[in-house]
N, C-alpha and C. Protein backbone atom coordinates (compact mmCIF):
# COMPACT_ATOMS: atom_id res chain seq x y z
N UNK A 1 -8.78 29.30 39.22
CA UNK A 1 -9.89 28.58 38.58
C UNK A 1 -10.04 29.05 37.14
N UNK A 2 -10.37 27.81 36.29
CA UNK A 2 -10.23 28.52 34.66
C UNK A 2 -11.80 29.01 34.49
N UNK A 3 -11.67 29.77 33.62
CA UNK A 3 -13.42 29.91 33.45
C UNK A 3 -13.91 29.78 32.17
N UNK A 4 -14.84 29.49 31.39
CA UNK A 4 -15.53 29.36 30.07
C UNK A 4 -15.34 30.74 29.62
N UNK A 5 -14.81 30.61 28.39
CA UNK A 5 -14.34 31.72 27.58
C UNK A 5 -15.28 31.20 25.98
N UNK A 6 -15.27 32.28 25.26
CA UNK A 6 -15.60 32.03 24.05
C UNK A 6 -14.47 32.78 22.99
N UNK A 7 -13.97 32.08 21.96
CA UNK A 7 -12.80 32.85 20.86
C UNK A 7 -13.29 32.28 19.15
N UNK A 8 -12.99 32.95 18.97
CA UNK A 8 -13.37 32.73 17.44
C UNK A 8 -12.27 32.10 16.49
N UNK A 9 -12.93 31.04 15.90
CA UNK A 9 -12.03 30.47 14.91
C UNK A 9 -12.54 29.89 13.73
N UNK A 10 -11.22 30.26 12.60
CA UNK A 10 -11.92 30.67 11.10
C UNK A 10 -11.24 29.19 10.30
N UNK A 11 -11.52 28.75 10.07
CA UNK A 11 -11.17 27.28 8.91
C UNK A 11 -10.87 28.00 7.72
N UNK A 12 -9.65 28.16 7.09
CA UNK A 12 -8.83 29.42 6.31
C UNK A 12 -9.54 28.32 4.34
N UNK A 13 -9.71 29.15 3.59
CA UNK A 13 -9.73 28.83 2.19
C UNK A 13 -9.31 27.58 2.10
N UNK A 14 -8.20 27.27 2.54
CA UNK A 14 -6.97 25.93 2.06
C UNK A 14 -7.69 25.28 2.49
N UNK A 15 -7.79 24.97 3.82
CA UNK A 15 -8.27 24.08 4.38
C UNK A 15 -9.97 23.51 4.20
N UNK A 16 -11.00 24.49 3.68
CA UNK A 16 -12.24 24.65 3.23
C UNK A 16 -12.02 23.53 1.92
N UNK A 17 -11.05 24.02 0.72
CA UNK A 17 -10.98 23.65 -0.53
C UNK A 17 -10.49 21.77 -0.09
N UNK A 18 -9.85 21.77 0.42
CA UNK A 18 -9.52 20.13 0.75
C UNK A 18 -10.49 19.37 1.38
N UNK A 19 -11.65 20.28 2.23
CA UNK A 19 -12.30 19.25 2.80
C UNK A 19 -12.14 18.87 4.03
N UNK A 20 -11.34 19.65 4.58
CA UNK A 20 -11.02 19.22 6.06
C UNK A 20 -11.40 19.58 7.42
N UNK A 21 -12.75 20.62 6.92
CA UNK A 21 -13.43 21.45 7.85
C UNK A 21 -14.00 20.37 9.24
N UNK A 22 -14.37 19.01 8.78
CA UNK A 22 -14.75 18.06 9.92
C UNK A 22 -13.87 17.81 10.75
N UNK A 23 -12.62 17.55 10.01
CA UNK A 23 -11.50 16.92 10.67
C UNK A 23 -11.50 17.86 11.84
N UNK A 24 -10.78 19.19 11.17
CA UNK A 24 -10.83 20.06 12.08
C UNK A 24 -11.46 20.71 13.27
N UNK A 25 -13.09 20.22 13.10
CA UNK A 25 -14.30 20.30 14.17
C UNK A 25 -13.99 19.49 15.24
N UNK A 26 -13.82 18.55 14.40
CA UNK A 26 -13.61 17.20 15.42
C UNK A 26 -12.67 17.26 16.41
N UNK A 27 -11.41 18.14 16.19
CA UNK A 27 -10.22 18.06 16.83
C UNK A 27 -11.03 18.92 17.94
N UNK A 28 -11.53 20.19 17.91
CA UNK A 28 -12.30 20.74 18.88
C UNK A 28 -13.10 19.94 19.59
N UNK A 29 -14.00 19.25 19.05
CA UNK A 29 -14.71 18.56 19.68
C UNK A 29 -14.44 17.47 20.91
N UNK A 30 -13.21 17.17 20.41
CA UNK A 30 -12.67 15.58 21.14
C UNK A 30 -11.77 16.57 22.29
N UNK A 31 -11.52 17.88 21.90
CA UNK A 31 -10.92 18.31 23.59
C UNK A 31 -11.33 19.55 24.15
N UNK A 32 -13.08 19.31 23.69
CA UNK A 32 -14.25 19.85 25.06
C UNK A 32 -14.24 21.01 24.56
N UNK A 33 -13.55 21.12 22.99
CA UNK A 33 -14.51 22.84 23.17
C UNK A 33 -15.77 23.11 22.14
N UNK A 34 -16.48 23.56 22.61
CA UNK A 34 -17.90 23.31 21.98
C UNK A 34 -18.14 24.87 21.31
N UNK A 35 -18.27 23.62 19.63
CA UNK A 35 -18.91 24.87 19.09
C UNK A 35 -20.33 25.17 18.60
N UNK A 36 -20.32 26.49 19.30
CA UNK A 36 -21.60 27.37 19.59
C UNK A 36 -22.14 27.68 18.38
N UNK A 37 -21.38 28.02 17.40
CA UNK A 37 -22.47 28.69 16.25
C UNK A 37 -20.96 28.34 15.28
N UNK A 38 -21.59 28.01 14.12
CA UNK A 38 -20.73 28.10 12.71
C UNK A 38 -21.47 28.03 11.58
N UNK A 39 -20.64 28.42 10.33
CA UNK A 39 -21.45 29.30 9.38
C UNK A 39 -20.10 29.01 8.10
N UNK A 40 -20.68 28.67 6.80
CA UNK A 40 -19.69 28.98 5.93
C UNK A 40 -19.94 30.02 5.14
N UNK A 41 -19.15 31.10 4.49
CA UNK A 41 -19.48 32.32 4.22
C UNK A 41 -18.19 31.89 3.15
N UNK A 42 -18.50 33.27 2.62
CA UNK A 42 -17.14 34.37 1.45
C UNK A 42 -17.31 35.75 1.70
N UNK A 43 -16.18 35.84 1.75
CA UNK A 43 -16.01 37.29 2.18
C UNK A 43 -15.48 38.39 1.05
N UNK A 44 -15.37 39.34 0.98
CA UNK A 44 -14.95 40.18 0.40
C UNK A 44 -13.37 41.05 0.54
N UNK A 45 -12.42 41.16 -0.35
CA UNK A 45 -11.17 41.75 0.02
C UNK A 45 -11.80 43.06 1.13
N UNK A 46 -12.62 43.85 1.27
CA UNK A 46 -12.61 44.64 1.30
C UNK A 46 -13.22 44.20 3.56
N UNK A 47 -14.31 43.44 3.23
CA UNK A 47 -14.09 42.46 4.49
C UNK A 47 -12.93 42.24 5.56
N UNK A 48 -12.45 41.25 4.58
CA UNK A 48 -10.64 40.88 5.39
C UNK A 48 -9.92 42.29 5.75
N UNK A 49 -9.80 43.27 5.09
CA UNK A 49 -9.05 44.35 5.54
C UNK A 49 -9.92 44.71 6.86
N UNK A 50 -10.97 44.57 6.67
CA UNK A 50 -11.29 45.03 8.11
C UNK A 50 -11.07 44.22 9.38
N UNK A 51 -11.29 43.05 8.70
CA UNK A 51 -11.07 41.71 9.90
C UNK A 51 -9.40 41.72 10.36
N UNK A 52 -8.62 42.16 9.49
CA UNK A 52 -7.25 42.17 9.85
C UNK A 52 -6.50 43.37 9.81
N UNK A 53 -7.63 44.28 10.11
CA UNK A 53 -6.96 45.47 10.93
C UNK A 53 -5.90 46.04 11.20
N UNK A 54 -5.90 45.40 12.36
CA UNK A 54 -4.87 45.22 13.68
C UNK A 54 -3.21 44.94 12.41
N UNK A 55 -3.70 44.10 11.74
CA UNK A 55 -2.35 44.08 10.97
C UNK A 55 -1.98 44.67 9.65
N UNK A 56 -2.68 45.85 9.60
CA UNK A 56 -2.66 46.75 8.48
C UNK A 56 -1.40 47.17 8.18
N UNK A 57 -0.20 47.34 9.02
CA UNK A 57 1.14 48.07 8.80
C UNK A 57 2.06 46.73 8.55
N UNK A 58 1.37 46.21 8.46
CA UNK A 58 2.61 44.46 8.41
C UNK A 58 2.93 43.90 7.20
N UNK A 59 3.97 43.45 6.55
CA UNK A 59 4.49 43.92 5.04
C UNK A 59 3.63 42.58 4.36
N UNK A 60 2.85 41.52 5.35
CA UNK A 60 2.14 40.24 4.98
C UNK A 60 0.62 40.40 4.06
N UNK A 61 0.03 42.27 4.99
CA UNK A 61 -1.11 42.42 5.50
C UNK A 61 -1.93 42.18 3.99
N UNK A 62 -1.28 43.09 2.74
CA UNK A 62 -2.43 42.69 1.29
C UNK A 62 -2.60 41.18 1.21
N UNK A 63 -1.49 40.08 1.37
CA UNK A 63 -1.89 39.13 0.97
C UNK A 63 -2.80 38.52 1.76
N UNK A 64 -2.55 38.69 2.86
CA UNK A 64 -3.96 37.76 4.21
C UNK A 64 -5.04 38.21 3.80
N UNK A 65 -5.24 39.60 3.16
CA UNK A 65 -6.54 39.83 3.03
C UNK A 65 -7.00 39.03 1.77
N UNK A 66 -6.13 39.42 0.60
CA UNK A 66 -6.13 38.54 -0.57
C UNK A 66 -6.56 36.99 -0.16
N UNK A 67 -5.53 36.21 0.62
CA UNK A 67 -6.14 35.19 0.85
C UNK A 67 -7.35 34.41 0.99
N UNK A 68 -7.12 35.47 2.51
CA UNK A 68 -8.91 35.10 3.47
C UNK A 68 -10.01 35.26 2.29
N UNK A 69 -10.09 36.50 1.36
CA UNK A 69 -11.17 36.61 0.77
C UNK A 69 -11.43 35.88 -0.71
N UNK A 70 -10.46 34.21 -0.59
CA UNK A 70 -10.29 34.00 -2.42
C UNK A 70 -11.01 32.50 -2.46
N UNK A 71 -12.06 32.28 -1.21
CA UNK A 71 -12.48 31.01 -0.99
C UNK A 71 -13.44 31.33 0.51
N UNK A 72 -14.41 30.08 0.40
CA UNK A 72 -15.41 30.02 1.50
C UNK A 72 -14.30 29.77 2.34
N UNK A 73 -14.91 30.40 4.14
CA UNK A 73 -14.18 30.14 5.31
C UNK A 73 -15.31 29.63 6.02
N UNK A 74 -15.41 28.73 6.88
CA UNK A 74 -15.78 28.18 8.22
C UNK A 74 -15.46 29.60 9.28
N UNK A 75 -17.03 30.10 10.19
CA UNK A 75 -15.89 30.99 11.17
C UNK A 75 -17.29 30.21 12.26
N UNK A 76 -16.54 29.87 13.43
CA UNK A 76 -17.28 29.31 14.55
C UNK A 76 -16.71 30.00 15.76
N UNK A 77 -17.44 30.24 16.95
CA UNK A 77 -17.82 30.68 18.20
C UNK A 77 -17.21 29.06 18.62
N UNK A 78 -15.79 29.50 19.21
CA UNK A 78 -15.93 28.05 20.46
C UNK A 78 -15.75 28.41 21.49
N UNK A 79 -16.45 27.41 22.82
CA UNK A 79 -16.61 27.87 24.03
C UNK A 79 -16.13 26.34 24.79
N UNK A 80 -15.24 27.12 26.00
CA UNK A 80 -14.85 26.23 26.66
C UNK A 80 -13.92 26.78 27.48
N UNK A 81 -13.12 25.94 28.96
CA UNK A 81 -12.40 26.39 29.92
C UNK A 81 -11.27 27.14 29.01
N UNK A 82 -10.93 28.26 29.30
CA UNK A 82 -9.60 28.97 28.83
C UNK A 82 -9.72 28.78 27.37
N UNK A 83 -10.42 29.06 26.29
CA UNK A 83 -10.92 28.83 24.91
C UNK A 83 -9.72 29.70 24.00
N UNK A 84 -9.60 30.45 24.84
CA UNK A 84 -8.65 31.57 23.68
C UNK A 84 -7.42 30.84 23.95
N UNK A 85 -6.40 30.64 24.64
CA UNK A 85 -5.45 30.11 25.20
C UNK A 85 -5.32 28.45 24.41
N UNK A 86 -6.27 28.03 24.68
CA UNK A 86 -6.53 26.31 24.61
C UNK A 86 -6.63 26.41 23.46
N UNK A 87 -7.23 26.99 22.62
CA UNK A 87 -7.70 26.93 21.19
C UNK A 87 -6.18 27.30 19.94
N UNK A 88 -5.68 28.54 20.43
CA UNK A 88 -4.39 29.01 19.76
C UNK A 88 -3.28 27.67 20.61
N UNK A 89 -2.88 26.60 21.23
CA UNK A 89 -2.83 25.82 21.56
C UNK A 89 -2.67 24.37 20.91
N UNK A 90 -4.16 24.19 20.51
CA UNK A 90 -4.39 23.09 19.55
C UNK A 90 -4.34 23.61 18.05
N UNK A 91 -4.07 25.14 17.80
CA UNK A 91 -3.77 25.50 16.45
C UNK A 91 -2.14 25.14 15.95
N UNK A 92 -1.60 25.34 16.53
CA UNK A 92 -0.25 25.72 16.40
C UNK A 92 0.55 26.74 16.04
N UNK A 93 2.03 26.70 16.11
CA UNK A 93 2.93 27.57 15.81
C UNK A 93 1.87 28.31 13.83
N UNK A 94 2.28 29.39 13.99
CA UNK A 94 1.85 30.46 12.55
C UNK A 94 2.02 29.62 11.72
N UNK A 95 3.46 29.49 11.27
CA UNK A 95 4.42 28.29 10.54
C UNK A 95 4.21 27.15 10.87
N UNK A 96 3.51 26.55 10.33
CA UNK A 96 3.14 24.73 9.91
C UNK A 96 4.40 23.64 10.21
N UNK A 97 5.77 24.42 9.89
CA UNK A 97 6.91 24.44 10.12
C UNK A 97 7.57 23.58 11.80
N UNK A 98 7.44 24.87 12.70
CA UNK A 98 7.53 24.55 13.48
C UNK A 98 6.20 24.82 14.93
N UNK A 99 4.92 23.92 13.82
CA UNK A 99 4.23 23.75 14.73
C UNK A 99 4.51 22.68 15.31
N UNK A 100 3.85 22.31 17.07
CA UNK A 100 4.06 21.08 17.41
C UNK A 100 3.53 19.99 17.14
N UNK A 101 3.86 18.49 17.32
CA UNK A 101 3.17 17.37 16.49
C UNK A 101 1.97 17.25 17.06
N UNK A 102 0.90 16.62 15.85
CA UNK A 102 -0.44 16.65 16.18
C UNK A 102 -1.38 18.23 16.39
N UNK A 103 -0.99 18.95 16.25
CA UNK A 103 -1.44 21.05 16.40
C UNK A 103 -2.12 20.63 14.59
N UNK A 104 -3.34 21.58 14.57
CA UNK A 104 -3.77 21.55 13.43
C UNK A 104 -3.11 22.37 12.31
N UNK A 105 -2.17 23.13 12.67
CA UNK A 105 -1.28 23.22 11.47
C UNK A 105 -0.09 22.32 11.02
N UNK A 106 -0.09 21.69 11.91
CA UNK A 106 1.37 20.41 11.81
C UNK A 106 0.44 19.65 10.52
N UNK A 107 -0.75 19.37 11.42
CA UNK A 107 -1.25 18.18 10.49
C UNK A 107 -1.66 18.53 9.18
N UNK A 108 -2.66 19.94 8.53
CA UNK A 108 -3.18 20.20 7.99
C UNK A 108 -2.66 21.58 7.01
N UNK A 109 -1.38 22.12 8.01
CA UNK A 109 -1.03 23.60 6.94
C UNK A 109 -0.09 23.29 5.87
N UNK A 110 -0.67 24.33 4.90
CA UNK A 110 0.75 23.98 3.71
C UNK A 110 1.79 24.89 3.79
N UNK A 111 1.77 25.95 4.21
CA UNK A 111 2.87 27.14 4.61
C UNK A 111 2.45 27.91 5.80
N UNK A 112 3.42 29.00 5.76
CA UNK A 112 2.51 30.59 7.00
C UNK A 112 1.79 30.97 6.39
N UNK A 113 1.25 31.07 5.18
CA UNK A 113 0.27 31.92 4.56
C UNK A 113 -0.80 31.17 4.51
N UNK A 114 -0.64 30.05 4.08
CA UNK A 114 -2.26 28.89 4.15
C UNK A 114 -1.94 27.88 5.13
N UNK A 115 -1.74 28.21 6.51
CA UNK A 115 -2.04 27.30 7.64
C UNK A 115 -3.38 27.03 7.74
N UNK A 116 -4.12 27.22 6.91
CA UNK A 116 -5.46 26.24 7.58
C UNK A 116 -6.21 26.96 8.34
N UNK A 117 -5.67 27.55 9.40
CA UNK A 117 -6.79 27.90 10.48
C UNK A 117 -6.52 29.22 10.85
N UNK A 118 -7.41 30.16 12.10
CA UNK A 118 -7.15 31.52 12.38
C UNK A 118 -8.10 31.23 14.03
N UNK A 119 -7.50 31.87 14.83
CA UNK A 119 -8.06 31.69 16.46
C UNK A 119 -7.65 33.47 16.71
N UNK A 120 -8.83 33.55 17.53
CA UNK A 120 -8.29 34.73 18.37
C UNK A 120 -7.13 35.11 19.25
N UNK A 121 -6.43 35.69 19.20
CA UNK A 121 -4.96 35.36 20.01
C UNK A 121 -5.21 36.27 21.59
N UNK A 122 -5.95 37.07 22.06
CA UNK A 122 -6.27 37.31 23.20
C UNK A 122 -8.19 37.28 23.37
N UNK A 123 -8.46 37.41 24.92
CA UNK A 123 -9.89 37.78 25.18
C UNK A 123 -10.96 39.18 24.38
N UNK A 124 -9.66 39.81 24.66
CA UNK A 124 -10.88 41.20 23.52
C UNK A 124 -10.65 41.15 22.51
N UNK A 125 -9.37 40.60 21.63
CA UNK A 125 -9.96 40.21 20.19
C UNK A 125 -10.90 39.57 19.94
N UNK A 126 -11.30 38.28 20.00
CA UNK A 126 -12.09 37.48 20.76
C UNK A 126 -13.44 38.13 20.69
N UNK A 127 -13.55 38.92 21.43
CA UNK A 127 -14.79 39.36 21.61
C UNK A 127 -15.38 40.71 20.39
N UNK A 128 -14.02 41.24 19.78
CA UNK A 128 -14.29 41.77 18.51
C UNK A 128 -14.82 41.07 17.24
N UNK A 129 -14.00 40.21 17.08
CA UNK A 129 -13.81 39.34 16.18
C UNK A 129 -15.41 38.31 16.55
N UNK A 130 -15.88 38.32 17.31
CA UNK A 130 -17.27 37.17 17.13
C UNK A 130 -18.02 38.12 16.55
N UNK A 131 -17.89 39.60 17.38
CA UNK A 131 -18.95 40.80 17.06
C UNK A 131 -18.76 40.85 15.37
N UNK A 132 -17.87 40.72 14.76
CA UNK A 132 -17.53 41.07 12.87
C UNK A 132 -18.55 40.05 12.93
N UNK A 133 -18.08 38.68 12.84
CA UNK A 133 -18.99 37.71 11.73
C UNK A 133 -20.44 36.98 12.48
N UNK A 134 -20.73 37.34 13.67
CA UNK A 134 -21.84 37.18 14.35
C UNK A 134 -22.71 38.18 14.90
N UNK A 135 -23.26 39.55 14.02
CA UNK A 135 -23.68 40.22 14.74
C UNK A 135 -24.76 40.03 15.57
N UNK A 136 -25.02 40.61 16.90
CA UNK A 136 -26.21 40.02 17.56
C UNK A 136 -26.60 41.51 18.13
């Protein structure tokens, strides 16, 4: 039996600056996963290093932070059957490249570095990652 999960997902700079933050809602919306809370913010380089942690030793890691922090992000709480799973799912492959057709990076990314979007990739990230930009 699947159960209601909640995962966090961030609408990346690129995708903010074009305008495509609805589109992108919408795609959630139209396959049942409901979002709970969203918020547009800016963050700080100093922010993103913390938000991307986990990938501090990775030869990508200055620029994601650079990135994330060079434009407003969308970050929303979505909830729904298997949310973390389902959600990285309807994101797509990292690479825009060889995401699959219709995945919101097929449609919407311009490279691996500005795909557009960011999902939690397991349950306790997930549950870190709401705790950063939703404290309660």
């Amino acid at each position: 039996m699947s159960e209601v999960e909640q995962t966090l997902s961030i609408i990346k700079p690129d995708a903010v600056e074009r305008n495509l933050s609805d589109k992108i809602k919408n795609i959630f919306i139209k396959n049942n996963l409901k979002i709970k809370e969203s918020k547009k913010i800016q963050i700080t380089k100093d922010e993103a290093a913390e938000f991307y942690k986990v990938h501090q030793s990775k030869p990508f890691y200055n620029d994601l932070c650079s990135y994330l922090s060079s434009g407003p992000i969308i970050v929303m709480i979505l909830e729904g059957k298997n949310a973390v799973l389902f959600n990285r799912k309807l994101m797509g492959a990292t690479n825009p490249i060889n995401a699959e057709k219709n995945t919101i990076r097929k449609l919407y990314g311009i490279s691996i570095d500005k795909n557009s979007i960011h999902g939690s990739d397991s349950i306790d990230n997930a549950k870190n990652e709401i705790k950063f930009f939703f404290k309660t």
